[in-house]
Protein backbone atom coordinates (compact mmCIF):
# COMPACT_ATOMS: atom_id res chain seq x y z
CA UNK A 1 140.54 112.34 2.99
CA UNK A 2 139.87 109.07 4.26
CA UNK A 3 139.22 108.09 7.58
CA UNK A 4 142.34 105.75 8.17
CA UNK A 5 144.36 109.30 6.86
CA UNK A 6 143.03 110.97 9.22
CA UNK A 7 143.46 109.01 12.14
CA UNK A 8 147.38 108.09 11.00
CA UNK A 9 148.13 111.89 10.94
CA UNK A 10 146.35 112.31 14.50
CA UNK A 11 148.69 109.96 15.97
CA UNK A 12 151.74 110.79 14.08
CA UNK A 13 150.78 114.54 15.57
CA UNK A 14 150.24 113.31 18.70
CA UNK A 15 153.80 111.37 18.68
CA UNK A 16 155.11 114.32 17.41
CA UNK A 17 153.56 116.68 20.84
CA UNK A 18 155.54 114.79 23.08
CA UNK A 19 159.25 115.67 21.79
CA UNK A 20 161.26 118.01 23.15
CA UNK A 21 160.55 121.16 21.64
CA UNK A 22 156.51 121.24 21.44
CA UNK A 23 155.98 119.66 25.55
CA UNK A 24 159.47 119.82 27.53
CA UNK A 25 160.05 123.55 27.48
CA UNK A 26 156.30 124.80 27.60
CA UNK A 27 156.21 122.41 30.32
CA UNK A 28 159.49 124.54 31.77
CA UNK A 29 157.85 127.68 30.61
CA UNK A 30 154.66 126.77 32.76
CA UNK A 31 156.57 126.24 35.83
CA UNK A 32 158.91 129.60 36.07
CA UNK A 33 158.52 130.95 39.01
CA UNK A 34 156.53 133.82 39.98
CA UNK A 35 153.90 135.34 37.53
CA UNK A 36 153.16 133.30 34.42
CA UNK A 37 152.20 135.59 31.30
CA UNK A 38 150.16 133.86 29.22
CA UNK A 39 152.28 135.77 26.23
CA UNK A 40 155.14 133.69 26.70
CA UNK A 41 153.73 130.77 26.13
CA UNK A 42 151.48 131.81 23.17
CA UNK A 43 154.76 133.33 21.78
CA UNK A 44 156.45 129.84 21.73
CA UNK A 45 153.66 127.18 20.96
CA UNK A 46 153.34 129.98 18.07
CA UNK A 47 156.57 130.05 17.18
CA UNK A 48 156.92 126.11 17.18
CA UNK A 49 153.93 125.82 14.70
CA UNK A 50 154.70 128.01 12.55
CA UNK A 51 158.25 126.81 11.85
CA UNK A 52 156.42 122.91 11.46
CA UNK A 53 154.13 124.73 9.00
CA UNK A 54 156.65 126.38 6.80
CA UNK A 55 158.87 123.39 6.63
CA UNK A 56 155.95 120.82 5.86
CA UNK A 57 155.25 123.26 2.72
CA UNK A 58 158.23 123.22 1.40
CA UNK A 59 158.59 119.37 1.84
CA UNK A 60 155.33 119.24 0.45
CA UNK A 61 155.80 121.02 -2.32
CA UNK A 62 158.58 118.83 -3.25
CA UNK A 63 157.61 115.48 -2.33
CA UNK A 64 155.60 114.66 -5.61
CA UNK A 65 158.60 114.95 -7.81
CA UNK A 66 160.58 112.75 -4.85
CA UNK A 67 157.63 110.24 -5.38
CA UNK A 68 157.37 110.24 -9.11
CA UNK A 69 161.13 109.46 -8.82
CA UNK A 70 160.78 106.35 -6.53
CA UNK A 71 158.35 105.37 -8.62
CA UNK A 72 159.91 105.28 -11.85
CA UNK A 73 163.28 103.64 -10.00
CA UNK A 74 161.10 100.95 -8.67
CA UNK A 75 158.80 99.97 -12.23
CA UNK A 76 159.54 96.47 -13.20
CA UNK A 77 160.90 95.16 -10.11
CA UNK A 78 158.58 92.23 -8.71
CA UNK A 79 156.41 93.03 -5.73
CA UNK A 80 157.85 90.33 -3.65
CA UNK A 81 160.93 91.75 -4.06
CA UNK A 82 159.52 95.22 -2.81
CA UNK A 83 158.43 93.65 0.21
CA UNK A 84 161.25 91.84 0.82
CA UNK A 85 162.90 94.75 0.41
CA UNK A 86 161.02 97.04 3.01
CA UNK A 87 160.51 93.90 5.63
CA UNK A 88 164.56 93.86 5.57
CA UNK A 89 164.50 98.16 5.84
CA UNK A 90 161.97 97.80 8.58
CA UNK A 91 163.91 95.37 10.58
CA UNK A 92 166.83 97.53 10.45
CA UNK A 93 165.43 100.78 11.27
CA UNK A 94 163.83 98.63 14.86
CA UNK A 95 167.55 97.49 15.09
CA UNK A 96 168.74 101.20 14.52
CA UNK A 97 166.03 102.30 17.54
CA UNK A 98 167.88 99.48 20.54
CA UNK A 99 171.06 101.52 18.96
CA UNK A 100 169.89 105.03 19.49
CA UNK A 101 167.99 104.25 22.96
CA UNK A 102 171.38 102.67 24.20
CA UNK A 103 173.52 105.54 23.07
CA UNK A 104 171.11 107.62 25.17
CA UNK A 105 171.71 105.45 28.22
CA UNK A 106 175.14 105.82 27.99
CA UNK A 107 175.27 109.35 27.05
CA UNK A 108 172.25 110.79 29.07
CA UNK A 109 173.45 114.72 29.89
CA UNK A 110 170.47 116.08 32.41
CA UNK A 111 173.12 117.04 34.53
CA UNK A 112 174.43 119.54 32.00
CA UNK A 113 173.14 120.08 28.61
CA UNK A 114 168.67 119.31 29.93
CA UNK A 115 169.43 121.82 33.14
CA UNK A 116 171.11 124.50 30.54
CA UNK A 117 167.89 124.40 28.59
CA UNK A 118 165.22 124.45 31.40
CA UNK A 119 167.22 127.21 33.14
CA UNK A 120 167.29 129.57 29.96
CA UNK A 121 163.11 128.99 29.40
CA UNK A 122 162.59 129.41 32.75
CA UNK A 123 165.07 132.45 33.17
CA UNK A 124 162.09 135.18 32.22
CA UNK A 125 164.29 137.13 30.33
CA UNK A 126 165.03 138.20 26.84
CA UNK A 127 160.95 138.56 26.52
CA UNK A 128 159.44 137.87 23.45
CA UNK A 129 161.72 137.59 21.08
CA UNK A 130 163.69 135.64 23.66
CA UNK A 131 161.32 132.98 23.66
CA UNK A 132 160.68 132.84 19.70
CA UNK A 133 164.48 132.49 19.12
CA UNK A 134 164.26 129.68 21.71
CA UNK A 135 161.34 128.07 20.07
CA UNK A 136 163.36 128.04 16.40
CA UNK A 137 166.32 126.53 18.34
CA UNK A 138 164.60 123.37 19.45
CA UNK A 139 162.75 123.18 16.33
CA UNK A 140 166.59 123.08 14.16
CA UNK A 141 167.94 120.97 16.43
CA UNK A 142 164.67 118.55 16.04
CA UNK A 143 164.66 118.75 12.46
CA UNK A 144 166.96 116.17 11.43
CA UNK A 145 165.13 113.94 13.67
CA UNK A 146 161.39 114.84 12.71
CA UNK A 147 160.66 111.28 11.97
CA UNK A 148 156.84 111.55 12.64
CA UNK A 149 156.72 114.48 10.22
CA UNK A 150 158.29 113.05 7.42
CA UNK A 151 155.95 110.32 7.60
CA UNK A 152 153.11 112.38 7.98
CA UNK A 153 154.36 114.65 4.72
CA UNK A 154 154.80 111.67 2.84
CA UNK A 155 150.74 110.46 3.57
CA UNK A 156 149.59 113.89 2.66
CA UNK A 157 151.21 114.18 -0.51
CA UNK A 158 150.92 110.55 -1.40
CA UNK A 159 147.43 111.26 -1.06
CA UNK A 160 146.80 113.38 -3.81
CA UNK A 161 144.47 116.12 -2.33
CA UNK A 162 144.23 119.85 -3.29
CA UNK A 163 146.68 122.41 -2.24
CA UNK A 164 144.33 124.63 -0.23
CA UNK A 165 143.30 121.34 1.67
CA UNK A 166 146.92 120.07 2.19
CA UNK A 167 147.55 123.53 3.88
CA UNK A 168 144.54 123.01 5.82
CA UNK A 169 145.69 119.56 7.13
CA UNK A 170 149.45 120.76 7.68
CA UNK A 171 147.72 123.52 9.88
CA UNK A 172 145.65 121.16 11.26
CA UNK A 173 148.99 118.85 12.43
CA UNK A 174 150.26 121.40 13.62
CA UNK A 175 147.19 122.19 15.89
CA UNK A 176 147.20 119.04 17.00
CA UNK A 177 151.20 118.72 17.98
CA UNK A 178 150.74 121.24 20.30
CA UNK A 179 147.63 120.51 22.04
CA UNK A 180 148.91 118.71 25.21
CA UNK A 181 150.91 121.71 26.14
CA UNK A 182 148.36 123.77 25.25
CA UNK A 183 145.42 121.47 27.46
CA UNK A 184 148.58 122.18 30.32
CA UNK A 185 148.95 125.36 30.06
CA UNK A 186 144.71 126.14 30.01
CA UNK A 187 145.28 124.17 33.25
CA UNK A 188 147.91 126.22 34.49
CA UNK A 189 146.09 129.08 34.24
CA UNK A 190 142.91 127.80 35.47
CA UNK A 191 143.86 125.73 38.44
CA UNK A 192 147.68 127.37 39.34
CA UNK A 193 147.66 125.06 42.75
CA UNK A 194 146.23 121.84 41.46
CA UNK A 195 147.96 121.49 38.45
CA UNK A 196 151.47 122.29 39.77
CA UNK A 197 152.30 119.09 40.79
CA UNK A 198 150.75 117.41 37.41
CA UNK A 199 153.13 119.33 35.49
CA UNK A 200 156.24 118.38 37.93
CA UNK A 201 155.47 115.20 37.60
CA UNK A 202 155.02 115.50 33.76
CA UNK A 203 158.41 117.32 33.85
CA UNK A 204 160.28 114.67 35.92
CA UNK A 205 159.41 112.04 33.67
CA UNK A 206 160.21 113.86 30.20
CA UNK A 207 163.27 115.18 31.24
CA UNK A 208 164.31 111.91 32.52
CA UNK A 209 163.12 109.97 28.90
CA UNK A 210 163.94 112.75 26.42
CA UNK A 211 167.17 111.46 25.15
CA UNK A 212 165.37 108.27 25.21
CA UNK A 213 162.32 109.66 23.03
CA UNK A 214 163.97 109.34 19.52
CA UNK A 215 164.87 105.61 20.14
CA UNK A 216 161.06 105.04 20.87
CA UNK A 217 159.84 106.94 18.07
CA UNK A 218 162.39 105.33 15.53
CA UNK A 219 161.59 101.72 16.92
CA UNK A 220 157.79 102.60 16.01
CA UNK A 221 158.13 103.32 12.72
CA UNK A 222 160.62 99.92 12.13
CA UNK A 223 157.60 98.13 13.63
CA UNK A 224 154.92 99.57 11.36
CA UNK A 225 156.79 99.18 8.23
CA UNK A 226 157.93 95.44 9.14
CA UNK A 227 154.39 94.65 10.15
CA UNK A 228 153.38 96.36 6.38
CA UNK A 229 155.62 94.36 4.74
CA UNK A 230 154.57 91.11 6.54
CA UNK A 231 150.90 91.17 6.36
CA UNK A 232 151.51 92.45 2.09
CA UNK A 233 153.55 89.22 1.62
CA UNK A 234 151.25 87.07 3.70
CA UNK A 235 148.29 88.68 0.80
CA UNK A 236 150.24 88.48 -1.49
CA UNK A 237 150.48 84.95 -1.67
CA UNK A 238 148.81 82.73 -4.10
């Protein structure tokens, strides 16, 4: 794997770590009152992974024959026209982002549907299996929306590398997604007192921008793909 690879799948992974299922409720989990058990949150962050790990095999395993498709649909048109093509798909997917983030301004539910989450995390019951059931939730209700993860599928299997190694870097994504919560709750456990107020904070501001998140994360990926298809063309040039 190259080095660019790498470092495009570490920030797609860390992109991904700040939606709401893999930092908003660990970062509700963290705060329930009372004793923390560290089992709950291993249980979820577990959970969460695992579910990202199963699904990016399975996309995996059927994005070469997706790719081989688009390739044979695209053979023979002109390159311009490709570029063309994706500038114009780029600047509609940044258009689609001002969409989504107003939609969330008009329809932002912490009142209701954000406090209904945070108080069944941070309601202690249902142990274990509780939690993993919560954990699967989030993760189907993020799916449709797992626009970091898609991309990040797509560079793995365009990048034609083994199948033992494309498990090890799905793994490795997955790692990496859920590293902030995990860095909070090491913190948690280590320094109850002084990190209590970093996670408030952390949780004020999420659940304020959560509805928000997808618009960001959408107007991103517009932004990459337009800047792609400008700097190709700009090349591209004789």
């Amino acid at each position: 794997m190259s080095g660019a690879l790498t470092a495009a799948l570490v920030g797609l992974a860390l992109l991904d770590s700040a939606s709401f299922g893999t930092l908003l409720i660990p970062v509700w989990l963290l705060l329930t009152p009372g004793r923390l058990r560290p089992g709950r949150i291993v249980a979820y962050l577990a959970t969460v992974a695992g579910a990202y790990f199963c699904i990016g095999v399975l996309l995996t395993l059927g994005a070469d024959a997706a790719l081989e498709a688009a390739r044979r649909a695209l053979d023979g048109i002109p390159a311009t026209h490709l570029r063309l093509g994706q500038l114009v798909l780029g600047v509609l997917v940044i258009a689609w982002s001002y969409w989504l983030e107003a939609r969330a301004r008009r329809q932002d539910d912490t009142p209701g549907r954000v406090r209904r989450w945070r108080a069944r995390a941070m309601s202690g019951d249902g142990g274990v299996g509780g939690l993993m059931g919560l954990a699967m939730t989030a993760v189907g209700l993020e799916a449709a929306t797992m626009l970091p993860y898609l991309a990040a599928v797509g560079l793995i299997a365009e990048a034609d590398i083994t199948v033992p190694l494309t498990g090890a870097v799905l793994a490795g994504y997955c790692v990496v997604m859920t590293l902030p919560a995990i860095v909070l709750a090491v913190a948690r456990f280590a320094a109850h007192h002084r990190a209590d107020p970093v996670l408030r904070r952390v949780n004020d501001w999420l659940t304020r921008n959560s509805a928000r998140a997808l618009g960001w994360t959408v107007g991103g990926i517009g932004i990459g793909v337009t800047l792609n298809a400008v700097v190709s063309l700009l090349v591209d040039q004789p």
